[in-house]
PDB file of N, CA and C in Angstrom:
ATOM      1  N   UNK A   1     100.472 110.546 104.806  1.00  0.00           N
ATOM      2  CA  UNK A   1     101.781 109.960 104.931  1.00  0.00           C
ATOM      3  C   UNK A   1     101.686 108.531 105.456  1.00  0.00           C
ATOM      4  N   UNK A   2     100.807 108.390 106.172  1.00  0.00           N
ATOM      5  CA  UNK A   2     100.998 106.941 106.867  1.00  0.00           C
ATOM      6  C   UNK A   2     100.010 105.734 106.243  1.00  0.00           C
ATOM      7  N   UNK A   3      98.843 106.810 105.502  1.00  0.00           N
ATOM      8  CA  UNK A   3      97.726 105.818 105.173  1.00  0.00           C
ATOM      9  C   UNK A   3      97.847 104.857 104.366  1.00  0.00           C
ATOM     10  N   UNK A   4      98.905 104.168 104.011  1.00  0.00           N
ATOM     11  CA  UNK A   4      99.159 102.960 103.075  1.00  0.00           C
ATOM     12  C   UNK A   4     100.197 102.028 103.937  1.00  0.00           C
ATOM     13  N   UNK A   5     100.103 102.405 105.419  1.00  0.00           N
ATOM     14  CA  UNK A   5     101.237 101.680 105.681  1.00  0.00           C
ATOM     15  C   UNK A   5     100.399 100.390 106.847  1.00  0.00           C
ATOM     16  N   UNK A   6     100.639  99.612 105.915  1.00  0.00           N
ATOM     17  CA  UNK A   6      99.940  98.321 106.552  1.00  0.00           C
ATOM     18  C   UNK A   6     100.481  97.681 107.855  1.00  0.00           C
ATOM     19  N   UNK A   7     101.642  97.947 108.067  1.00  0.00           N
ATOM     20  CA  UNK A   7     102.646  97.903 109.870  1.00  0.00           C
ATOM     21  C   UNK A   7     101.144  98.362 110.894  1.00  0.00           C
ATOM     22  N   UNK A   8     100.722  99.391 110.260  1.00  0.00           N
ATOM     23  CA  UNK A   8      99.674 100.249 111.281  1.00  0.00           C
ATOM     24  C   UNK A   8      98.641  99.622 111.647  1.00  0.00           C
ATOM     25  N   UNK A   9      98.586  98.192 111.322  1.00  0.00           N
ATOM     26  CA  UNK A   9      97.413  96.987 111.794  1.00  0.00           C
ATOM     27  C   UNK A   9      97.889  96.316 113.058  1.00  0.00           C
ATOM     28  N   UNK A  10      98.966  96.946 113.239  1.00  0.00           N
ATOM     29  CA  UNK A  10     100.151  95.970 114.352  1.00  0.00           C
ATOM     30  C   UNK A  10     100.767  96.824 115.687  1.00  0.00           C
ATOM     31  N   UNK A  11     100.692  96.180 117.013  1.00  0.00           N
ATOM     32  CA  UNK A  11     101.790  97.304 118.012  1.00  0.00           C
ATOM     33  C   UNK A  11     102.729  96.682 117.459  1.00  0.00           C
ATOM     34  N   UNK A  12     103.789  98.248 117.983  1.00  0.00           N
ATOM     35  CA  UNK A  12     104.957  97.895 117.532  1.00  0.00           C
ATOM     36  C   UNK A  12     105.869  97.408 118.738  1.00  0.00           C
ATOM     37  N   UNK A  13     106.783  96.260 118.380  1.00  0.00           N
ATOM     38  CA  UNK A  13     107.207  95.299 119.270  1.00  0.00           C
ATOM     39  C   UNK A  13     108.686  96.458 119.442  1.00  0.00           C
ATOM     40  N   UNK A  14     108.757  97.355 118.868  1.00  0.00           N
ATOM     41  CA  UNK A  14     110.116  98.606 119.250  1.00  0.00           C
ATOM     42  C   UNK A  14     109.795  99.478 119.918  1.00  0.00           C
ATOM     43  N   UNK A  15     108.746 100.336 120.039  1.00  0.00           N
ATOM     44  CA  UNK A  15     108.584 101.350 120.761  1.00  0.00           C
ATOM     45  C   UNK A  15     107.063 101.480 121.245  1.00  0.00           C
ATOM     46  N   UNK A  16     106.787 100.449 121.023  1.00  0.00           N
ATOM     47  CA  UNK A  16     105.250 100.234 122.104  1.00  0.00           C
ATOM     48  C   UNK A  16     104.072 101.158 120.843  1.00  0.00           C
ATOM     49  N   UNK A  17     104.262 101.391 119.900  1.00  0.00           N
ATOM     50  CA  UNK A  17     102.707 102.614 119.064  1.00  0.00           C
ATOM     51  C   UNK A  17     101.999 101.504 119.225  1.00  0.00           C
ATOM     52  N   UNK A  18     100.696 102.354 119.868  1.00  0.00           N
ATOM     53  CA  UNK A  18      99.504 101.757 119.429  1.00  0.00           C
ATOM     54  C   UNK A  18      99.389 101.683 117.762  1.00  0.00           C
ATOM     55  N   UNK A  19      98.204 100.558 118.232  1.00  0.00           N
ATOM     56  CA  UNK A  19      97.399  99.588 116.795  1.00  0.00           C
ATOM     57  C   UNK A  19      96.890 101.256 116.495  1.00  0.00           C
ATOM     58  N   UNK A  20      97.287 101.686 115.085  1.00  0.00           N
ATOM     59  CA  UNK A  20      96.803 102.691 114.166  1.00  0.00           C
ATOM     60  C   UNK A  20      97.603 103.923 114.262  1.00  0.00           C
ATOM     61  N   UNK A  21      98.403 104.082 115.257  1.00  0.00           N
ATOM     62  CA  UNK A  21      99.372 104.758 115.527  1.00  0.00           C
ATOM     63  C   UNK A  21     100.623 104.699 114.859  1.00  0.00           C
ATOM     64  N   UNK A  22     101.253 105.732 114.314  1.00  0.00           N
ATOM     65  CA  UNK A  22     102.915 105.643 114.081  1.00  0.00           C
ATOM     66  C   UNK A  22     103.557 105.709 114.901  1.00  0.00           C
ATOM     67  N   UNK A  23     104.739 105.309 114.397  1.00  0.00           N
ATOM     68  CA  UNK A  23     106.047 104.633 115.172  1.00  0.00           C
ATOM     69  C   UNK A  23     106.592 105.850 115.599  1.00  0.00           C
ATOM     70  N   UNK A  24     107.182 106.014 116.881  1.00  0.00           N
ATOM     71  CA  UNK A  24     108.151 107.003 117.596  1.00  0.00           C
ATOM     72  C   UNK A  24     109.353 107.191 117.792  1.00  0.00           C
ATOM     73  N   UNK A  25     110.022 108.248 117.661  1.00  0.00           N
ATOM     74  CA  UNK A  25     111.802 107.692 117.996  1.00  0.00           C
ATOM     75  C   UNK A  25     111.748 108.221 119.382  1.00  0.00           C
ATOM     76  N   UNK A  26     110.911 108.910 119.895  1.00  0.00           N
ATOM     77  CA  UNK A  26     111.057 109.507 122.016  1.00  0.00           C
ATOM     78  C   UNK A  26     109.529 109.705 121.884  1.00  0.00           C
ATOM     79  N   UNK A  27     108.815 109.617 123.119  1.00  0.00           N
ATOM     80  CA  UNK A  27     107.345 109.959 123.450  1.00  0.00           C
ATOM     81  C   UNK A  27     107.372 111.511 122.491  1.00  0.00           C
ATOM     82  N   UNK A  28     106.571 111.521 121.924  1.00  0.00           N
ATOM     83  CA  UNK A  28     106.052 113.019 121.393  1.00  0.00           C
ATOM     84  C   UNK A  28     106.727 113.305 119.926  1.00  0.00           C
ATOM     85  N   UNK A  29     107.863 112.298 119.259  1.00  0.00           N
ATOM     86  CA  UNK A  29     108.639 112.683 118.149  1.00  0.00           C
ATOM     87  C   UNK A  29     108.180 111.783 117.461  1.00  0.00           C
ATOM     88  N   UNK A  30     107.182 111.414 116.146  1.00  0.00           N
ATOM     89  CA  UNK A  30     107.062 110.408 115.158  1.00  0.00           C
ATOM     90  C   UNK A  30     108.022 110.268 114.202  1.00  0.00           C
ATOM     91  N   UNK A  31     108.323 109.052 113.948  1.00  0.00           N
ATOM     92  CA  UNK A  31     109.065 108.571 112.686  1.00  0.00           C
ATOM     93  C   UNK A  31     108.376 109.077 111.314  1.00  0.00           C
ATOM     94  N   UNK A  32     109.011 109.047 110.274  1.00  0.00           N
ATOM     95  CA  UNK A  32     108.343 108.928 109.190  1.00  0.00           C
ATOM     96  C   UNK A  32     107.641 107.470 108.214  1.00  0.00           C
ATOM     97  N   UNK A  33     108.165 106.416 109.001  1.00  0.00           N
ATOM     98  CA  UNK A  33     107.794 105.203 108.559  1.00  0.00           C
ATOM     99  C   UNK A  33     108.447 104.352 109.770  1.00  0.00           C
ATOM    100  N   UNK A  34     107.568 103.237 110.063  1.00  0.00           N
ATOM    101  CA  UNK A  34     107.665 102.299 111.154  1.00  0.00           C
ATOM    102  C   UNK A  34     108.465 101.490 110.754  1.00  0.00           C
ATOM    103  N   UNK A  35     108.784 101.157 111.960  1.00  0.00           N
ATOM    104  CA  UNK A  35     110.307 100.085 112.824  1.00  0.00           C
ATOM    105  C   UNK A  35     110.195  98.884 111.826  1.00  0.00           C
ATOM    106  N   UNK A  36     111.554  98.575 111.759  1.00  0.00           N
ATOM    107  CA  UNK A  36     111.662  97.553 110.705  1.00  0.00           C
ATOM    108  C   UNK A  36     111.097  96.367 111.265  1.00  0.00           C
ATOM    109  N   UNK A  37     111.043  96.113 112.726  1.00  0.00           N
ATOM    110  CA  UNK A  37     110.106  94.807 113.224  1.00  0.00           C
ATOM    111  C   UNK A  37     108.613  94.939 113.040  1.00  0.00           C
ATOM    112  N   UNK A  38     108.266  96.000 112.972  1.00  0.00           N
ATOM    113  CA  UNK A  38     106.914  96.246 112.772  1.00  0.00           C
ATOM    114  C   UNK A  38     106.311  96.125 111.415  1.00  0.00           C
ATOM    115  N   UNK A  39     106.676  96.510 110.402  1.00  0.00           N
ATOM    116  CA  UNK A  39     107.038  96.315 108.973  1.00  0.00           C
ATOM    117  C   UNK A  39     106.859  94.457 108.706  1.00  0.00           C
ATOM    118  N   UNK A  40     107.927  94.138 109.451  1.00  0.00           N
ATOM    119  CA  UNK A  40     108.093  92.745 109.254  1.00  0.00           C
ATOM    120  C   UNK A  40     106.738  91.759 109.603  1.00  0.00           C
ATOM    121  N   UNK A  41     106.007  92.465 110.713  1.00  0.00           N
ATOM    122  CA  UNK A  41     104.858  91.894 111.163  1.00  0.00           C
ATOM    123  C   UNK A  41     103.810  91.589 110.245  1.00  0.00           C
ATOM    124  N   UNK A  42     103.498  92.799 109.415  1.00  0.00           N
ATOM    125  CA  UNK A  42     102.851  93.043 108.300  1.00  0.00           C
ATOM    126  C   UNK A  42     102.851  92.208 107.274  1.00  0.00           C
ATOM    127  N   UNK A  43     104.087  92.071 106.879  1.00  0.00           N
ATOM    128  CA  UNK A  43     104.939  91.502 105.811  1.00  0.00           C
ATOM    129  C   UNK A  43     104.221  89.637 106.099  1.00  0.00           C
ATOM    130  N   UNK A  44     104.893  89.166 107.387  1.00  0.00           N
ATOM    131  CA  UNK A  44     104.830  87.824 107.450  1.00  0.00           C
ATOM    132  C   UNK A  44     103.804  87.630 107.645  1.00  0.00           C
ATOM    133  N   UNK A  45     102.515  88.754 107.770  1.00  0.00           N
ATOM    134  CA  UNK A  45     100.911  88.789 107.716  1.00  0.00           C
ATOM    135  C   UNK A  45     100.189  88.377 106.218  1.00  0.00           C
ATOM    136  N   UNK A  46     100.919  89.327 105.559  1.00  0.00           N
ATOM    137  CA  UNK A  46     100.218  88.995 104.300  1.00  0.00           C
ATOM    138  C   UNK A  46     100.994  88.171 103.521  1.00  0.00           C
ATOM    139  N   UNK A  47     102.399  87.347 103.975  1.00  0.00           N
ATOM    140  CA  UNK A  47     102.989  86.748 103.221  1.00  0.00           C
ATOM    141  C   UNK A  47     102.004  85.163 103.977  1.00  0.00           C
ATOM    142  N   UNK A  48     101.800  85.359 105.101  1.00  0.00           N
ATOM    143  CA  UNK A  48     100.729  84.218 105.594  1.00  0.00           C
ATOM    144  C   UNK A  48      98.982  83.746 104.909  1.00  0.00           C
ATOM    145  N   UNK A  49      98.723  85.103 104.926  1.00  0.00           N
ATOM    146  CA  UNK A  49      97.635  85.139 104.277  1.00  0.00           C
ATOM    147  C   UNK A  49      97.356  84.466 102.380  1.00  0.00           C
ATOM    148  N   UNK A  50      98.651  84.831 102.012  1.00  0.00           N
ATOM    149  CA  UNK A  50      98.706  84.542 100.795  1.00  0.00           C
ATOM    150  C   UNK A  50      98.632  82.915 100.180  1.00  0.00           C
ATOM    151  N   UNK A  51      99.655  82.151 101.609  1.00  0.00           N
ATOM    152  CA  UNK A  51      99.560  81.174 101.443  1.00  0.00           C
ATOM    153  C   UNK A  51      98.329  80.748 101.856  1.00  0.00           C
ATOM    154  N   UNK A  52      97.348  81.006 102.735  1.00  0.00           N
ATOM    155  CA  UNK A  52      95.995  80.387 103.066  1.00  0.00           C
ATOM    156  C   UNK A  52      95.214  80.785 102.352  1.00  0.00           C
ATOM    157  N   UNK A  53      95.909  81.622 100.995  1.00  0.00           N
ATOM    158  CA  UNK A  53      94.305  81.972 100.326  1.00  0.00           C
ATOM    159  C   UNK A  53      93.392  82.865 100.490  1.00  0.00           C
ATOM    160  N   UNK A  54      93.962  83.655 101.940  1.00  0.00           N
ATOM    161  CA  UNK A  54      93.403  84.932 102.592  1.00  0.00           C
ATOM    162  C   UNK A  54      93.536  86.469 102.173  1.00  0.00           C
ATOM    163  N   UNK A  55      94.072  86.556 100.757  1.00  0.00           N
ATOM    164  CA  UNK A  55      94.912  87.272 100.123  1.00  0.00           C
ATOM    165  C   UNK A  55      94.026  88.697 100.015  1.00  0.00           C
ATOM    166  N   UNK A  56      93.250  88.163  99.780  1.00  0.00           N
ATOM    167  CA  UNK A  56      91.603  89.364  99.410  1.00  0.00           C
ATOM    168  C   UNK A  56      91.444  89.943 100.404  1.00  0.00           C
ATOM    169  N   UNK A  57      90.796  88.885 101.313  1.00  0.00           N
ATOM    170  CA  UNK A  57      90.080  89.505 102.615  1.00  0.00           C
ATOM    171  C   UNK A  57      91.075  90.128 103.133  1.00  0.00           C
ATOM    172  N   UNK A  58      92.493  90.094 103.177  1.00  0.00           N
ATOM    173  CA  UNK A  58      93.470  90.923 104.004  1.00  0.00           C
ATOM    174  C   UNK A  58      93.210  92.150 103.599  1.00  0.00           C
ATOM    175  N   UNK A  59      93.621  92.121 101.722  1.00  0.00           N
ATOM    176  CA  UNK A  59      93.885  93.815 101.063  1.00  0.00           C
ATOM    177  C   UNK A  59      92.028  93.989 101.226  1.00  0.00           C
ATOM    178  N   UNK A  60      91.000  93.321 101.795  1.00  0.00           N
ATOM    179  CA  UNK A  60      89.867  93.989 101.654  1.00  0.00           C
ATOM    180  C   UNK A  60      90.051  94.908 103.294  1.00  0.00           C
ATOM    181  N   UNK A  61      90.672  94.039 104.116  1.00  0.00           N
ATOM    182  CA  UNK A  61      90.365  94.317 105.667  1.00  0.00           C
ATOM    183  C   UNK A  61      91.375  95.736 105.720  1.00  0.00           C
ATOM    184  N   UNK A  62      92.800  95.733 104.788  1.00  0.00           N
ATOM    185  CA  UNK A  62      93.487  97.009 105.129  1.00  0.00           C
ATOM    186  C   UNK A  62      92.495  98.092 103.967  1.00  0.00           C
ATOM    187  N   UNK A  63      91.748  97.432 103.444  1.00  0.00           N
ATOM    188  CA  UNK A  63      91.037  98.708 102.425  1.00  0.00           C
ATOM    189  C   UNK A  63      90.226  99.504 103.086  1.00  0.00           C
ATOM    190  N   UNK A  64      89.248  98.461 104.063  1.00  0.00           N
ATOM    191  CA  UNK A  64      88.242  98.896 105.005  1.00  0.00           C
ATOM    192  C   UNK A  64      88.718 100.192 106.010  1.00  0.00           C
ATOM    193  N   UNK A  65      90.043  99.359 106.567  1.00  0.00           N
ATOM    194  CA  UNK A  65      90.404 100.130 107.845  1.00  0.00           C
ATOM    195  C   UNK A  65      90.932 101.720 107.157  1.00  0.00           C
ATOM    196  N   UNK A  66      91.260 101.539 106.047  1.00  0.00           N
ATOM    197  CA  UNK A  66      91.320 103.095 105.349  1.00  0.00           C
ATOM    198  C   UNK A  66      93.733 103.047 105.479  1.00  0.00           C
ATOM    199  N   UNK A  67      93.806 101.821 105.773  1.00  0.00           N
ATOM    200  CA  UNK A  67      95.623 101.371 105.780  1.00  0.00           C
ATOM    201  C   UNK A  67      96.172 100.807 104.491  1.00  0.00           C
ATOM    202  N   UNK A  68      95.163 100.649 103.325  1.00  0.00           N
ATOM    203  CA  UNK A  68      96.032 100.431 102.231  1.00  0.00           C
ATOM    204  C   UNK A  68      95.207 101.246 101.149  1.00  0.00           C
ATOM    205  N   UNK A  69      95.822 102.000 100.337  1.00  0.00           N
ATOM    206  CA  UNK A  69      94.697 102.215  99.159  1.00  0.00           C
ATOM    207  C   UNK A  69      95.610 101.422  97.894  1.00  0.00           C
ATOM    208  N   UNK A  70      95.097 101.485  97.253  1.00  0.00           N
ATOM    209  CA  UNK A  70      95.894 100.958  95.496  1.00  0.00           C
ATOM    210  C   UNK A  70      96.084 102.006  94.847  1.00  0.00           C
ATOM    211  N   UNK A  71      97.663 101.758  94.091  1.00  0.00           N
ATOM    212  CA  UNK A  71      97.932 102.843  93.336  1.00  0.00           C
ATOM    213  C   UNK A  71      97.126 103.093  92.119  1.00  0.00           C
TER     214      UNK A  71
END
């Protein structure tokens, strides 16, 4: 469920998950997909990367960590 979700490179600036961890709605209850700020982190990660040209090494670094696969 979570292993494509690239947020999971990031704490989340909503409810504190650790780096590789999902997002929580109370200590002990997981979300099914992370906080829209957390999401966003991701987002302005690889929307950064893209512009520097870092585009690869990102989808290589979430390939590695086992956080993105390709459909």
């Amino acid at each position: 469920m979570f292993d494509s979700d690239a947020a999971l490179m990031f704490v989340c600036p909503v409810c504190d998950a650790a780096w590789g961890e999902p997002c929580h709605v109370q200590i002990g209850v997981v979300r099914f997909e992370s906080h829209y700020e957390r999401k966003s982190l991701a987002d302005d990660e690889v929307l950064d990367n893209i512009m520097q040209g870092n585009a690869v090494a990102f989808m290589d670094a979430l390939c590695v960590s086992g956080n993105w696969r390709p459909s």
